[in-house]
Protein backbone atom coordinates (compact mmCIF):
# COMPACT_ATOMS: atom_id res chain seq x y z
CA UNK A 1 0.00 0.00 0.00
CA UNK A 2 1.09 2.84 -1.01
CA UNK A 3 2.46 5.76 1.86
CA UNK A 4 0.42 8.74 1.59
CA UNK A 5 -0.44 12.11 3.40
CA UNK A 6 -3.79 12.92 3.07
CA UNK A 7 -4.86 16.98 4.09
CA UNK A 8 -8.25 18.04 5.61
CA UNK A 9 -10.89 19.63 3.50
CA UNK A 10 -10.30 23.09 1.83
CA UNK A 11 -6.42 23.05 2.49
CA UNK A 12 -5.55 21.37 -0.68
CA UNK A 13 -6.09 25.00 -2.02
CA UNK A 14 -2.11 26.03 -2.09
CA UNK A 15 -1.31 23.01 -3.26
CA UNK A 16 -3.08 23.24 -6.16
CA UNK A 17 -1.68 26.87 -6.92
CA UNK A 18 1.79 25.01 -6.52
CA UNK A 19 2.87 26.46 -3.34
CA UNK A 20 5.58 24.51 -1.88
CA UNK A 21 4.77 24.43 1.63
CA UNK A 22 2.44 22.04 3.94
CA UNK A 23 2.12 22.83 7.37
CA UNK A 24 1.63 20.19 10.39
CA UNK A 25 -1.73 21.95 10.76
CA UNK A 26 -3.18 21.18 7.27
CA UNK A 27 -2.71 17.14 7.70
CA UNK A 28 -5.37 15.21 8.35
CA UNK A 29 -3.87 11.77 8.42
CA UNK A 30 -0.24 10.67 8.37
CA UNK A 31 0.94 6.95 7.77
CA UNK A 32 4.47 5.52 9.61
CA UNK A 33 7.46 7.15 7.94
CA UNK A 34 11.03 8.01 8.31
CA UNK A 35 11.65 11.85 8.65
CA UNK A 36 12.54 13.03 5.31
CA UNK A 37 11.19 10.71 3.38
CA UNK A 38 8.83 11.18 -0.04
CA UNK A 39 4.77 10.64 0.46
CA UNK A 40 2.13 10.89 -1.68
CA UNK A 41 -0.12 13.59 -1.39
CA UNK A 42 -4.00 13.41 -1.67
CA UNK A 43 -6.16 16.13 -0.95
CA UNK A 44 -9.89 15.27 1.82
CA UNK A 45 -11.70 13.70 -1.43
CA UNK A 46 -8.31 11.54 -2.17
CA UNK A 47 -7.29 13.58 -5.06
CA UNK A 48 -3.47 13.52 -5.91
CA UNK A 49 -1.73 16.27 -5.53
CA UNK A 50 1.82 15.55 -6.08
CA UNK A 51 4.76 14.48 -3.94
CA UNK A 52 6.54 15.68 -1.12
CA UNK A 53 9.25 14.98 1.57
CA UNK A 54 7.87 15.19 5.48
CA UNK A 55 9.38 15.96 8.53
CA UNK A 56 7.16 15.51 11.58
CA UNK A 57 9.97 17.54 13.38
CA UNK A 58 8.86 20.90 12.11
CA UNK A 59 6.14 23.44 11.64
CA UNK A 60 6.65 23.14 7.68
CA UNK A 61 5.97 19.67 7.85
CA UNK A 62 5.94 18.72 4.08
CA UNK A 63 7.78 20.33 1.25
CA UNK A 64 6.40 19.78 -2.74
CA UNK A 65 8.88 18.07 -5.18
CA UNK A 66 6.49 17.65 -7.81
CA UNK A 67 2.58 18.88 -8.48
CA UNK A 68 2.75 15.40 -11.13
CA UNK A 69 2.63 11.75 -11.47
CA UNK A 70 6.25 11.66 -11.84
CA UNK A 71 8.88 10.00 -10.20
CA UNK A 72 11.47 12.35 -8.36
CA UNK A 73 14.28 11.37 -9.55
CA UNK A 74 13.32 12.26 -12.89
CA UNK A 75 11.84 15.70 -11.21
CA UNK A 76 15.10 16.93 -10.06
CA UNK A 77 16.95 16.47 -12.91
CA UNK A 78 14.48 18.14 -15.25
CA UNK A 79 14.76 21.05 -12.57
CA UNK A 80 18.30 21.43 -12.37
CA UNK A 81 18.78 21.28 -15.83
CA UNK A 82 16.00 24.23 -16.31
CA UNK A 83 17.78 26.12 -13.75
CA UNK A 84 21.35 25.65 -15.49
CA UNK A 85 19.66 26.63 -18.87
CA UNK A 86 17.60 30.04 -17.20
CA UNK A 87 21.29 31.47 -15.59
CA UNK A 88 22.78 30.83 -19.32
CA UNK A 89 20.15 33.73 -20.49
CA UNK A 90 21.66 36.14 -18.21
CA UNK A 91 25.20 35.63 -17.80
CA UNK A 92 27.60 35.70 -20.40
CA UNK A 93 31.74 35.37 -20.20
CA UNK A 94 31.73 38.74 -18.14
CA UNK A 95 30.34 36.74 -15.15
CA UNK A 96 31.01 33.37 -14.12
CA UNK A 97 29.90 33.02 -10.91
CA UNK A 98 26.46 33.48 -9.62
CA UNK A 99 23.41 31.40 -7.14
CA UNK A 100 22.21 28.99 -9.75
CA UNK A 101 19.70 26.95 -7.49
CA UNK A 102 17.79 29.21 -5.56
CA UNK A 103 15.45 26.58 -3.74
CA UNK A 104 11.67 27.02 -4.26
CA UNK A 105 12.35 29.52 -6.78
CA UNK A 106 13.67 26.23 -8.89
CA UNK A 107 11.12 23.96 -7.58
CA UNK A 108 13.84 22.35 -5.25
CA UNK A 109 12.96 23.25 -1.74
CA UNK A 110 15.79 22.98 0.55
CA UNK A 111 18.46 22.72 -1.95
CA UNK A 112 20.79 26.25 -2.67
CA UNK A 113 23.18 26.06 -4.73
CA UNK A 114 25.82 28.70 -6.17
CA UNK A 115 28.23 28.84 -8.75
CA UNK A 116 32.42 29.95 -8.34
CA UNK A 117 33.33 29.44 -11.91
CA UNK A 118 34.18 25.63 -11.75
CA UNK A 119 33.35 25.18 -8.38
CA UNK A 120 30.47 24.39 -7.05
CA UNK A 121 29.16 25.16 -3.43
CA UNK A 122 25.61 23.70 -2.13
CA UNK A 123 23.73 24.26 0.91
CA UNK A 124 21.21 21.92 2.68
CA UNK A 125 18.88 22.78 4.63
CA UNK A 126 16.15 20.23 5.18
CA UNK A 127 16.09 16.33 5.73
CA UNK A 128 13.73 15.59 2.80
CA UNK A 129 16.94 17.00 0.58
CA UNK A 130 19.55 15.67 2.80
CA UNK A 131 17.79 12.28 1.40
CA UNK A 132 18.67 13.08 -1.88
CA UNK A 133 22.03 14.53 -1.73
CA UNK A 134 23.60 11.91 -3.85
CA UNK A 135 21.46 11.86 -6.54
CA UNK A 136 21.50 15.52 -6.67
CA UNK A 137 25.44 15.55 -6.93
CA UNK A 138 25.59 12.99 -9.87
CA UNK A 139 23.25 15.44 -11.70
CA UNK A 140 24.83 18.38 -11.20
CA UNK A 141 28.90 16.72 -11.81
CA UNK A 142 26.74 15.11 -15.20
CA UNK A 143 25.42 18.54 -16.31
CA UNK A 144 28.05 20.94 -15.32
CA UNK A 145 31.20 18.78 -14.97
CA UNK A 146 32.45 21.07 -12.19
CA UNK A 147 36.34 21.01 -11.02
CA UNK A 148 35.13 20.41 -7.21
CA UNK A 149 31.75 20.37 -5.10
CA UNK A 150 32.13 21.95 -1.46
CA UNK A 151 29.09 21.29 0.79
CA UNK A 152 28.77 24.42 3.40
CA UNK A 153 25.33 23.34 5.01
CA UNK A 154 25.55 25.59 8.37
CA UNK A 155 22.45 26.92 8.37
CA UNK A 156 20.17 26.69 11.95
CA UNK A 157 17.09 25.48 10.29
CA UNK A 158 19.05 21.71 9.48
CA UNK A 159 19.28 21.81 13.71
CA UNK A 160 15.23 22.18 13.95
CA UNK A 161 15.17 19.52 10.99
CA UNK A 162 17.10 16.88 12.94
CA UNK A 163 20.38 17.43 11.46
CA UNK A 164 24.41 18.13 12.05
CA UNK A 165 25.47 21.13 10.55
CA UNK A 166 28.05 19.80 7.85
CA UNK A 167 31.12 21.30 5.68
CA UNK A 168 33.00 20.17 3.66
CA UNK A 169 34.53 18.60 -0.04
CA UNK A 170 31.98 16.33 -1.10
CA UNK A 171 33.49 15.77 -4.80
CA UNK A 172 36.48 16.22 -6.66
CA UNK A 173 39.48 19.27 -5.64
CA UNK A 174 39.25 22.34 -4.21
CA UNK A 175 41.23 24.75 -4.04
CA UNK A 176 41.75 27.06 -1.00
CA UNK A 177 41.24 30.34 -2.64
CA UNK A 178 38.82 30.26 -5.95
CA UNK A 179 39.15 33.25 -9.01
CA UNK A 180 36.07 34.25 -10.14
CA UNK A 181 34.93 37.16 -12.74
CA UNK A 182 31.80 39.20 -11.79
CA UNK A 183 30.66 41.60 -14.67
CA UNK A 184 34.24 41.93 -15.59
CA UNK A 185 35.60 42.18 -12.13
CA UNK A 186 38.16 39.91 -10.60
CA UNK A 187 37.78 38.65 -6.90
CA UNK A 188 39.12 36.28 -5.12
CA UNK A 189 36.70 33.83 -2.86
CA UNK A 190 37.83 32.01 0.11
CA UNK A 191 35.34 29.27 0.66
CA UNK A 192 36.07 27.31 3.93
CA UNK A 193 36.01 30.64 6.10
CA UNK A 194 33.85 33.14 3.98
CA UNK A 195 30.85 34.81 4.74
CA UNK A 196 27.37 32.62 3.32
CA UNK A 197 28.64 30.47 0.51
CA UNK A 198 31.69 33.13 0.47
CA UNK A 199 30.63 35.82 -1.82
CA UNK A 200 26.69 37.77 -1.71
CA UNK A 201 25.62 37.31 -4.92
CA UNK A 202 23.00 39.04 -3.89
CA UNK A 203 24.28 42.54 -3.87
CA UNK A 204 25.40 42.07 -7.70
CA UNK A 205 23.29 44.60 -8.78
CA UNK A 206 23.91 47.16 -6.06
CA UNK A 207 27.75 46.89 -6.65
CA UNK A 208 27.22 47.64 -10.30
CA UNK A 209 25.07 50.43 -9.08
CA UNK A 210 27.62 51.70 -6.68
CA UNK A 211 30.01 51.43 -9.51
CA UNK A 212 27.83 53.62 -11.57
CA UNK A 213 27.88 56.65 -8.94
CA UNK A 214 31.28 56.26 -8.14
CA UNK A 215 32.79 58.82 -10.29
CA UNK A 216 35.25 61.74 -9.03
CA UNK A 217 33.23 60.84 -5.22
CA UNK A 218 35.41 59.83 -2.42
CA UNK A 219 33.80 56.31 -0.63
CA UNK A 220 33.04 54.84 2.71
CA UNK A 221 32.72 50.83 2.87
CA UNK A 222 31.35 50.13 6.24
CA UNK A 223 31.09 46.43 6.93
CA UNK A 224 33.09 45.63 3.84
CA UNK A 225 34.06 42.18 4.02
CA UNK A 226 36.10 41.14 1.08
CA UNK A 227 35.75 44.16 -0.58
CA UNK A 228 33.28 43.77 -3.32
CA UNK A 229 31.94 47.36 -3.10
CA UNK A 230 35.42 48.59 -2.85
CA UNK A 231 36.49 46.96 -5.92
CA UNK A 232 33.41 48.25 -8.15
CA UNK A 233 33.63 52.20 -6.80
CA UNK A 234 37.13 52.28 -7.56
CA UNK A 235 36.43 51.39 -11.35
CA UNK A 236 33.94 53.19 -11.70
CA UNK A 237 36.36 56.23 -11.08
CA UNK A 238 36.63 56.79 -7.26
CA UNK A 239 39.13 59.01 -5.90
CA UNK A 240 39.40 57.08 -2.81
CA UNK A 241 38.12 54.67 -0.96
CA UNK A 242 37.98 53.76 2.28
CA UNK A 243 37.00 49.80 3.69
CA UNK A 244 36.03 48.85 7.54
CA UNK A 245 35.74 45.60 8.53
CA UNK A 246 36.28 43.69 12.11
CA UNK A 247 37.88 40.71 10.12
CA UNK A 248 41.16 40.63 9.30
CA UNK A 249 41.20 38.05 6.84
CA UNK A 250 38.27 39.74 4.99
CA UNK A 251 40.82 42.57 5.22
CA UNK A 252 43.63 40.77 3.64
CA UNK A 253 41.35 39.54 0.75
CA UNK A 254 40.04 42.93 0.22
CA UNK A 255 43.82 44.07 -0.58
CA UNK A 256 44.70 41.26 -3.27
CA UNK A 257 41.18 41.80 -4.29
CA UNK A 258 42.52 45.14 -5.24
CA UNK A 259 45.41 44.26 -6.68
């Protein structure tokens, strides 16, 4: 028989509009199961609904992989691939490095994962994903063909899921400092002690920004870190700036960032 979740009336309702999430609140019946692992899921009036990976441990107790009759396997790879192939439409050889999972934004809850050029570094957060770590890797080594994967899974929310934070090489080399290019700018990333997944790709736009009203200003870096702000006002024509930070190995990236 086959294991299934099955949610109380009228709460099949985000579901169907392909939101991700299933709270503990909106089950009605639960069979025997192993924290993490993929259910069925039927709606009151045993409609299917897709599949999911539960954890009875948290408040977010399921997590969609698929609205479809499809196994997952075949899910995740047809997601990472579409993932891979929507990054290609925006960066070109000015940038190689960028987030190119971003979780339920890619229809893989759980799962980040970001680009360094030919490294890759991924980030776990939940035990449904933890599951499917391996399978995950052989995609994305088949697809990509990466130099190195480093795992940096450190987040607080895999403590509420039942799991050991977790870092380190998971497949292939990697080197202790990585070279990447961001919209023609050179930085270098140290992955083992950075900062998130050791670069915010997530400020990309305000550094090109910054970079933009830069010219003939003098400029104040609070918070720096390794400098990416830095870098981008000084080509874009500062006359000086200056960079704060409390760490002093952010510091001494900063400066060969610079040079």
């Amino acid at each position: 028989m086959e294991n299934k979740v099955v949610l109380k009336r009228g709460r099949e309702k985000a579901i169907l509009n392909h939101h991700h999430w299933i709270f503990s609140g909106a089950i009605e019946e639960w069979p025997d199961f192993e924290n993490g692992e993929i259910l069925s899921v039927f709606s009151h009036d045993r409609e299917f609904l897709g599949r999911a990976y539960f954890n009875k441990k948290t408040s977010i107790a399921g997590r969609m992989l698929t609205f479809d009759n499809i196994e997952v396997d075949l899910v995740l790879k047809d997601n990472i691939k579409k993932a891979i192939k929507f990054r290609a439409t925006f960066f070109g050889r000015e940038t190689n490095s960028y987030r190119l999972i971003n979780s339920e934004g890619d229809f893989l809850p759980g799962l980040i994962v970001d680009r360094y050029n030919n490294i890759l570094v991924i980030q776990i957060a939940t035990a449904g994903m933890e599951k499917l770590k391996k399978t995950i890797v052989d995609i994305l080594v088949k697809e990509l063909k990466p130099k190195g994967i480093y795992e940096k899974s450190d987040s607080s929310s895999r403590l509420e899921e039942g799991l050991e934070k977790f870092e380190g090489k998971i497949y292939g080399s990697i080197d202790e400092q990585i070279k990447i290019l961001e919209n023609n700018h050179k930085f270098i990333v140290d992955l083992a002690n950075g900062q998130k997944t050791g670069f915010y790709f997530d400020q990309r736009e305000m550094r090109k920004l910054t970079e933009s009203l830069s010219s003939g200003r003098k400029v104040l870096n609070c918070f720096s870190y390794t400098g990416g702000f830095s870098v981008y006002a000084m080509k874009g024509g500062a006359l000086k700036v200056d960079s704060i930070d409390v760490s002093k190995r952010a510091i001494e990236i900063l400066q060969e960032n610079f040079k």
